[in-house]
Structure formats: C-alpha cells, structure tokens
C-alpha atoms as a PDB file:
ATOM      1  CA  UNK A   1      88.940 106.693  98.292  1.00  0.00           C
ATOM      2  CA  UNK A   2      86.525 104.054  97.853  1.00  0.00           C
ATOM      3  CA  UNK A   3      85.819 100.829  99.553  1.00  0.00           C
ATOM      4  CA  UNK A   4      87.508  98.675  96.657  1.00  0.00           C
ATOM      5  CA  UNK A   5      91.023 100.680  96.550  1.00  0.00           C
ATOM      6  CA  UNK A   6      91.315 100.513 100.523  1.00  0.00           C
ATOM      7  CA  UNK A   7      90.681  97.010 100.486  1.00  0.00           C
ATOM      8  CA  UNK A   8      93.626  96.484  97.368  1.00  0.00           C
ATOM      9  CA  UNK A   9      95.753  98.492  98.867  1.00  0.00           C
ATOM     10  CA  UNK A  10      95.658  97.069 102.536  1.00  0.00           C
ATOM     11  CA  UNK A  11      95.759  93.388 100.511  1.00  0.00           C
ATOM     12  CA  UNK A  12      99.095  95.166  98.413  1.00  0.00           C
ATOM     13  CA  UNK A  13     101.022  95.405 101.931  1.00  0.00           C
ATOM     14  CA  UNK A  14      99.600  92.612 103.018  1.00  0.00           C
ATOM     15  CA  UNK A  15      97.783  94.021 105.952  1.00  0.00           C
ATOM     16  CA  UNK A  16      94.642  93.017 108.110  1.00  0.00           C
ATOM     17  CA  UNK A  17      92.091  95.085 108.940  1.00  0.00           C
ATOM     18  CA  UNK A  18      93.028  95.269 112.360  1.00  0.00           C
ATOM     19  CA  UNK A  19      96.963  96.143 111.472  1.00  0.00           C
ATOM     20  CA  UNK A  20      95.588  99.256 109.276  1.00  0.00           C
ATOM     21  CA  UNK A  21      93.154 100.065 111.988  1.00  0.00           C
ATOM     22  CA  UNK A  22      95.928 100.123 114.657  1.00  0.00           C
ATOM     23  CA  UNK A  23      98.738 102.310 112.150  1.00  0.00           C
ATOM     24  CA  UNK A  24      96.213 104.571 111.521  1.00  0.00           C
ATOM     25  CA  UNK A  25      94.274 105.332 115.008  1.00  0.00           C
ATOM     26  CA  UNK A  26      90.915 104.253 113.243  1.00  0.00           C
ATOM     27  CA  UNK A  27      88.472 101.671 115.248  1.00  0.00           C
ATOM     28  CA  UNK A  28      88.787  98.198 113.321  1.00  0.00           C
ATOM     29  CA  UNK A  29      84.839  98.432 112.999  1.00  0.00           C
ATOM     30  CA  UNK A  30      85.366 101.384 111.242  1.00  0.00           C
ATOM     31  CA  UNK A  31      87.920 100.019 108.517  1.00  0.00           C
ATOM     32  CA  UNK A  32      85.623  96.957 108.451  1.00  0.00           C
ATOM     33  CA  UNK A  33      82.319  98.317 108.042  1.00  0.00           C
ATOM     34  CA  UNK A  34      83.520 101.222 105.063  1.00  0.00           C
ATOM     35  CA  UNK A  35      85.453  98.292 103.334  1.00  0.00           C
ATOM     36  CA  UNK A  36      82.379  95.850 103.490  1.00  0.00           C
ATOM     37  CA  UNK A  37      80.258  99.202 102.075  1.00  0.00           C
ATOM     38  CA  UNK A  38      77.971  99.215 105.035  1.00  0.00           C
ATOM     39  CA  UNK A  39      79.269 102.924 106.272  1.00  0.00           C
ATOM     40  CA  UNK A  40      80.907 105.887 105.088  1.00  0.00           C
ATOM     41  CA  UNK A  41      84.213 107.607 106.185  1.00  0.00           C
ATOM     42  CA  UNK A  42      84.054 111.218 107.677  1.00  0.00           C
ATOM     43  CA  UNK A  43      86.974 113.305 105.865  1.00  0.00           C
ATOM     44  CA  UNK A  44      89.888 113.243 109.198  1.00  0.00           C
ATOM     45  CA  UNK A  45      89.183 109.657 108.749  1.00  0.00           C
ATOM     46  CA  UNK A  46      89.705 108.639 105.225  1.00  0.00           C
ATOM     47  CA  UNK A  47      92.723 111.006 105.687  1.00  0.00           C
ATOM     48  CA  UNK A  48      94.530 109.095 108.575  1.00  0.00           C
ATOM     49  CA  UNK A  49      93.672 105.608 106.661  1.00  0.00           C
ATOM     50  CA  UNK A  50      95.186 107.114 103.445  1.00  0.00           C
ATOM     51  CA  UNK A  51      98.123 108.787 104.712  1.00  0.00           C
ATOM     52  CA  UNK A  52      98.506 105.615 106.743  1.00  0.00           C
ATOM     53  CA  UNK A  53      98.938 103.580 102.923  1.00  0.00           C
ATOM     54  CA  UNK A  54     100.740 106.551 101.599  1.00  0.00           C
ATOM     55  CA  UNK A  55     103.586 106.302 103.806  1.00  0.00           C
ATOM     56  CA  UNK A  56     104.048 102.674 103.012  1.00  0.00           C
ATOM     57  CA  UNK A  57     104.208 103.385  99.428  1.00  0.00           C
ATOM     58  CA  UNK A  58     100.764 103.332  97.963  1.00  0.00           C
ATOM     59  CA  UNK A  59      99.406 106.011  95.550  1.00  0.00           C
ATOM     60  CA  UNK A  60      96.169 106.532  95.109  1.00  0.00           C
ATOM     61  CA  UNK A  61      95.122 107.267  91.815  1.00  0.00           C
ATOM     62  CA  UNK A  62      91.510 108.379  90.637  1.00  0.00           C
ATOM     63  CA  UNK A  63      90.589 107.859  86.728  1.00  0.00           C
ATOM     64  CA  UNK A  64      93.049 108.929  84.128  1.00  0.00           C
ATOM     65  CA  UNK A  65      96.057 109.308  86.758  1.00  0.00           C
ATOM     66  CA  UNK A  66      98.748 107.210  85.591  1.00  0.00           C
ATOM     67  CA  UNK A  67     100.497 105.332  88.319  1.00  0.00           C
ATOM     68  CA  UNK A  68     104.091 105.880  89.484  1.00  0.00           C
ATOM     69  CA  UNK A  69     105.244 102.483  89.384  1.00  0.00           C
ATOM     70  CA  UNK A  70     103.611  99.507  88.864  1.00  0.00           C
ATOM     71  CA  UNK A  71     100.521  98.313  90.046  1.00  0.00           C
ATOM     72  CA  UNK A  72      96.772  97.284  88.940  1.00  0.00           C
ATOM     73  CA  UNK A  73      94.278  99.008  88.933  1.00  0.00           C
ATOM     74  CA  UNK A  74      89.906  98.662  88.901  1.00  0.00           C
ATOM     75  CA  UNK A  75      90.047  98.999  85.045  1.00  0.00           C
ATOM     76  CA  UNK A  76      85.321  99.165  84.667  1.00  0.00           C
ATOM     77  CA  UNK A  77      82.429  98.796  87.301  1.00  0.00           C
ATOM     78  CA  UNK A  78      81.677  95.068  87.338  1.00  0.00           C
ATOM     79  CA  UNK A  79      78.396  93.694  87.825  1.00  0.00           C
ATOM     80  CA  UNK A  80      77.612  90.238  89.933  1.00  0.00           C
ATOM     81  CA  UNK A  81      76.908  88.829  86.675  1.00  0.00           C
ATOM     82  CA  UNK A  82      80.085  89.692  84.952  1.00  0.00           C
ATOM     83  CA  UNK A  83      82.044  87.017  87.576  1.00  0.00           C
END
C-alpha cells in the first residue's frame, strides 16, 4: 500500500486521519506521518490500516488488477511539473 492509495481511500469513506487511526488501533502520528511520506509502515501495521479499509468496502488493487466495482484509480507517476 502506498501513501497515495491510503490517503484515496480514507478520502473514498470520507474519513480523517484520526477516525482511521482510531478503527484501526494505529497512533494518528503514524497514519499521518506514512500518508505525508515522512515514515514507513512496519507489515502488522499496514495490515490493521488495510483490513481496517477492506472491511468498509475498499479493494486495493496494485497495477493491472482490475477493480470490482467502480472506482479511480492513480493511472502514471506525476511529476510537480505535470500540475
């Protein structure tokens, strides 16, 4: 999971960073500082965030998965110059 698709999918229920922090039993510093890139997840971690989404209906797909419903998805890498 990378920063970009836990941010999307928080925004995609419409949760903050605290309310994900609180379902999931992970510190709100933590969800903060790997969304923001400044820190990385250990594995139990990035499981309890993800199965925390999961339950509330988000799959997570990696490249060439095709989605089970609808969605949107990060389609390239993006540079600062492409905005």
């Amino acid at each position: 999971m990378t920063p970009e698709q836990l941010r999307m999918a928080r925004n995609a229920l419409r949760l903050g960073v605290r309310d994900l922090a609180e379902l999931s039993g992970v510190s709100f510093t933590t969800v903060s500082r790997f969304e923001t890139g400044k820190g990385g997840l250990q594995h139990t971690t990035a499981e309890a965030m993800r199965k925390a989404l999961e339950v509330r209906g988000i799959q997570f797909l990696e490249a060439g998965q095709v989605a089970l419903g609808s969605g949107v998805a990060i389609a390239k890498e993006r540079d600062s110059q492409d905005v």
